[in-house]
C-alpha atoms as a PDB file:
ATOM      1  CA  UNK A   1      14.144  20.033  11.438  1.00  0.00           C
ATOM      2  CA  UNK A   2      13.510  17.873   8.234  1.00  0.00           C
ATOM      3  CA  UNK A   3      10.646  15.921   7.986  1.00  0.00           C
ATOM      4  CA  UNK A   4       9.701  12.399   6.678  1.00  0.00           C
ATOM      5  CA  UNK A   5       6.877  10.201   5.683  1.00  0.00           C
ATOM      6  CA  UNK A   6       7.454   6.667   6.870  1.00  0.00           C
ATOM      7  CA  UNK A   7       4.889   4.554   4.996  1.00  0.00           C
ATOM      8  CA  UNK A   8       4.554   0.866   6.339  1.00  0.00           C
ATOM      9  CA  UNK A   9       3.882  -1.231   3.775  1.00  0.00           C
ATOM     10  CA  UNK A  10       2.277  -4.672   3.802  1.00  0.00           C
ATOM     11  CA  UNK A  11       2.196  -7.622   1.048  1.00  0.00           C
ATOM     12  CA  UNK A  12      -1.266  -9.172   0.706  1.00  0.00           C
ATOM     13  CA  UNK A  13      -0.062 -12.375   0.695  1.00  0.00           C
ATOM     14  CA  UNK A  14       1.758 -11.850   4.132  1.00  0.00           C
ATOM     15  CA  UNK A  15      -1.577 -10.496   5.633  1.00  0.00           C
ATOM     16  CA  UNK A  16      -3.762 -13.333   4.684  1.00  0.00           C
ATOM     17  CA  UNK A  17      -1.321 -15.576   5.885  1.00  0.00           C
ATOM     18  CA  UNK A  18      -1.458 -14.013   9.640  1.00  0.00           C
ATOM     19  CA  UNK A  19      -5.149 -13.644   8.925  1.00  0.00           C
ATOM     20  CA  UNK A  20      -5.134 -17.474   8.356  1.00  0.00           C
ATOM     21  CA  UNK A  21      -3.618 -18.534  11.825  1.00  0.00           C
ATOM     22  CA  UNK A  22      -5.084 -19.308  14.691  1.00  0.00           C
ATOM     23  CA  UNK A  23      -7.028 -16.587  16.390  1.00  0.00           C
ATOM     24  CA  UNK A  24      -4.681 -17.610  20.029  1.00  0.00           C
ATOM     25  CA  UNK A  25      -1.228 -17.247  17.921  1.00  0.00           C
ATOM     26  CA  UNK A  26      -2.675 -14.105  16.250  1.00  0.00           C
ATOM     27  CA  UNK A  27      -3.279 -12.768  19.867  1.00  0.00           C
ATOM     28  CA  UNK A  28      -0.392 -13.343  20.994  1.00  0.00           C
ATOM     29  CA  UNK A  29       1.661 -12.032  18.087  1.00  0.00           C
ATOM     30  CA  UNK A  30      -0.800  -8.687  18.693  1.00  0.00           C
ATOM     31  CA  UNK A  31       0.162  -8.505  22.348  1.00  0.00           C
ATOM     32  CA  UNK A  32       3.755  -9.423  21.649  1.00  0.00           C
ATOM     33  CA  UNK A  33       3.828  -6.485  18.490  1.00  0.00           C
ATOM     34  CA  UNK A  34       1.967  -3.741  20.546  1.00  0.00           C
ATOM     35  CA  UNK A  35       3.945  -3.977  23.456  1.00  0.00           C
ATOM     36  CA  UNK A  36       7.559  -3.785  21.715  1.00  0.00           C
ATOM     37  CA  UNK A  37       5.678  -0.660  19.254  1.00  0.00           C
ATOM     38  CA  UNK A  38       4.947   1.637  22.115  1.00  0.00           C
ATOM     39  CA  UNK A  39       8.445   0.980  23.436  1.00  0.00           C
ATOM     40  CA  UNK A  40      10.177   2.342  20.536  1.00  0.00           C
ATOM     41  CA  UNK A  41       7.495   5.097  20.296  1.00  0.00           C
ATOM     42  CA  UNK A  42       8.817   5.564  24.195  1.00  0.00           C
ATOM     43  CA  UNK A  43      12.403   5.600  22.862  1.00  0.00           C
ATOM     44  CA  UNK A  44      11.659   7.914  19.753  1.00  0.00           C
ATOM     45  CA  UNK A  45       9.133  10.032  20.529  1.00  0.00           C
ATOM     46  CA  UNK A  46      11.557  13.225  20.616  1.00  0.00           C
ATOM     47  CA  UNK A  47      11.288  12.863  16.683  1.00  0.00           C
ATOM     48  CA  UNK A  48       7.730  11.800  16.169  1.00  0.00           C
ATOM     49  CA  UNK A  49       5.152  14.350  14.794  1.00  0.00           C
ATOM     50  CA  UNK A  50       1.962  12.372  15.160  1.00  0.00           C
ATOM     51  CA  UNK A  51       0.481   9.205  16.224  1.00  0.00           C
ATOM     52  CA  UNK A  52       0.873   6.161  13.896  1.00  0.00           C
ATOM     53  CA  UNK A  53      -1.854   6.125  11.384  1.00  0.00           C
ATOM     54  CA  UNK A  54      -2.886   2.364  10.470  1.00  0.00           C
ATOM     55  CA  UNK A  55      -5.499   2.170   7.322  1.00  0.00           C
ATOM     56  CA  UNK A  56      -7.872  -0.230   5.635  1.00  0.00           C
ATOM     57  CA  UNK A  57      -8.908  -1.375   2.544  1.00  0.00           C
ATOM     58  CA  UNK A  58      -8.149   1.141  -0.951  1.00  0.00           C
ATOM     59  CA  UNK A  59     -11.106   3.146  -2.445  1.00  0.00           C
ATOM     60  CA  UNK A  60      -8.820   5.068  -6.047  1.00  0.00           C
ATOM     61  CA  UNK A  61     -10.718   7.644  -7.446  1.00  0.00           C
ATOM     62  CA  UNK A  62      -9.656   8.903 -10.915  1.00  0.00           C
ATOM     63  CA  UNK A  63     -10.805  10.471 -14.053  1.00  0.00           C
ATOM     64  CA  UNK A  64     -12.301   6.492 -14.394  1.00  0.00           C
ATOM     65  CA  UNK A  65     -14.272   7.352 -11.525  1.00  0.00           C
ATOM     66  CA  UNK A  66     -14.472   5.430  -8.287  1.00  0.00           C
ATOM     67  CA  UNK A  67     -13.167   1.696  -7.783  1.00  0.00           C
ATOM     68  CA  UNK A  68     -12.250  -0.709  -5.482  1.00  0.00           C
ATOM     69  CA  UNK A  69      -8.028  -0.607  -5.492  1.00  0.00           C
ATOM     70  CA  UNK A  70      -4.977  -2.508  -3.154  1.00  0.00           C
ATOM     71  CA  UNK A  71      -1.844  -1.209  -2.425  1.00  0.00           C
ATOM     72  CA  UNK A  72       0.880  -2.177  -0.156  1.00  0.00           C
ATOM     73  CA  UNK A  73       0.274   0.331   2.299  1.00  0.00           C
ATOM     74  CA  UNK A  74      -0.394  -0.164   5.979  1.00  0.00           C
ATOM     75  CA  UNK A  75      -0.142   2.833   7.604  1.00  0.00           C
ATOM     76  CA  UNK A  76       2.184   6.079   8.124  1.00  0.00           C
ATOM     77  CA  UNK A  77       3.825   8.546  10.779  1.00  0.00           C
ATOM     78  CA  UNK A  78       5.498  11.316   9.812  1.00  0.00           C
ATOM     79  CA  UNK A  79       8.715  11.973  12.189  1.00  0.00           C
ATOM     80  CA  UNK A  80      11.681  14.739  11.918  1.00  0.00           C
ATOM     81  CA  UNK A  81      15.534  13.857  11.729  1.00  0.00           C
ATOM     82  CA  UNK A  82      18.703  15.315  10.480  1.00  0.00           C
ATOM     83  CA  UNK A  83      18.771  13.752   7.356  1.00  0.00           C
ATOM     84  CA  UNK A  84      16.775  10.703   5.470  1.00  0.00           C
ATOM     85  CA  UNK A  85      19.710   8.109   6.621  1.00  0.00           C
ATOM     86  CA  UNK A  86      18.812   9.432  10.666  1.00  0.00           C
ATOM     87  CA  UNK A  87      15.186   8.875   9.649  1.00  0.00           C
ATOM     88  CA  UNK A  88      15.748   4.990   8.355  1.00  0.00           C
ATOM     89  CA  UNK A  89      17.846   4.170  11.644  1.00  0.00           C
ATOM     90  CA  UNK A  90      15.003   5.412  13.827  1.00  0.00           C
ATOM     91  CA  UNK A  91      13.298   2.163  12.046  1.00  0.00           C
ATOM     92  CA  UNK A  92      15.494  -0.564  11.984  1.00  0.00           C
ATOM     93  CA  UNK A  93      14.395  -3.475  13.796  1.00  0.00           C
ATOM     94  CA  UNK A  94      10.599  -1.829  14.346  1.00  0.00           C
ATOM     95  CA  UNK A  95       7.936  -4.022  15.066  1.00  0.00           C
ATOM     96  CA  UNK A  96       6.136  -4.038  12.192  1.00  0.00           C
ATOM     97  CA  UNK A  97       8.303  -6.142  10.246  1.00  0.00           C
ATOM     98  CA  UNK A  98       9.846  -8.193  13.403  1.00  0.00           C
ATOM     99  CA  UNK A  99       6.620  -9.407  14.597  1.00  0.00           C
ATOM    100  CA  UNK A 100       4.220  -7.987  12.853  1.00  0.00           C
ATOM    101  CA  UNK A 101       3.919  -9.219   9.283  1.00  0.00           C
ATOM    102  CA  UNK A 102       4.618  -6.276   7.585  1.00  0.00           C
ATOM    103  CA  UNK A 103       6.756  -5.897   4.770  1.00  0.00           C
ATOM    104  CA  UNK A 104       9.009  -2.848   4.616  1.00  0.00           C
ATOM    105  CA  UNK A 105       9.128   0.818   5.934  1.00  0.00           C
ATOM    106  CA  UNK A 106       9.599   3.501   3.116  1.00  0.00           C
ATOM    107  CA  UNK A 107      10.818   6.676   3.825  1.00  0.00           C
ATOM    108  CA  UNK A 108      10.386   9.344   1.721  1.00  0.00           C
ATOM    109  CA  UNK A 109      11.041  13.824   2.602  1.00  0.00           C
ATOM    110  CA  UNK A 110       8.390  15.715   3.387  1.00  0.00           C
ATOM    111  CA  UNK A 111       9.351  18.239   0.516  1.00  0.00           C
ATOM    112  CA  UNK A 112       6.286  21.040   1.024  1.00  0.00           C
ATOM    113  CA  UNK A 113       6.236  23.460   3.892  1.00  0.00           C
ATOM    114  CA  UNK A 114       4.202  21.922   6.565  1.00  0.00           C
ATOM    115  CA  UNK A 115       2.958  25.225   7.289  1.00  0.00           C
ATOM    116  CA  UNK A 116       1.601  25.518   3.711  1.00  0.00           C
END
């Protein structure tokens, strides 16, 4: 079955607001958001390859060397569906952008052999 990369993605602006609130409405957005994620893990976890992975703050390295970097990303799973469109419907309404303050989920084929 086809696999894809779903990359949660995160504007800074909309993370320093939720950073800014109060640490009681921040709890209760967390409890609220982690309770209604591991439902639709429950309800999708025929297609789901991995756990979610949630990341931190953006090291780039390039021929420039090492710096400090930001990027929209939050996190990633990688999940198998019929076809990109099956993919995106396994997302709609998902947590991280109906409580959560996230921004978006991207989807994107995984287009080498995972067996590689």
């Amino acid at each position: 079955m086809p696999r894809f990369v779903a990359i949660y993605t995160m504007k800074a602006e909309d993370r320093a607001a939720f950073h800014a609130k109060p640490r009681s409405e921040r709890d209760a957005i967390d409890q609220a958001g982690l309770k209604a994620w591991e439902a639709w893990r429950a309800r999708n976890a025929a297609s789901l390859v991995g756990a979610d992975v949630m990341v931190g703050r953006t090291k780039r390295v390039s021929r420039s060397g090492i710096s400090d970097a930001h990027n929209e990303v939050a996190g990633f799973v990688i999940v198998e569906a019929a076809d990109l469109g099956a993919a995106a419907n396994l997302f709609q309404d998902h947590p991280h952008f109906t409580i959560f303050p996230g921004d978006g989920i991207d989807l994107m084929p995984v287009v080498s052999d995972p067996k590689d």
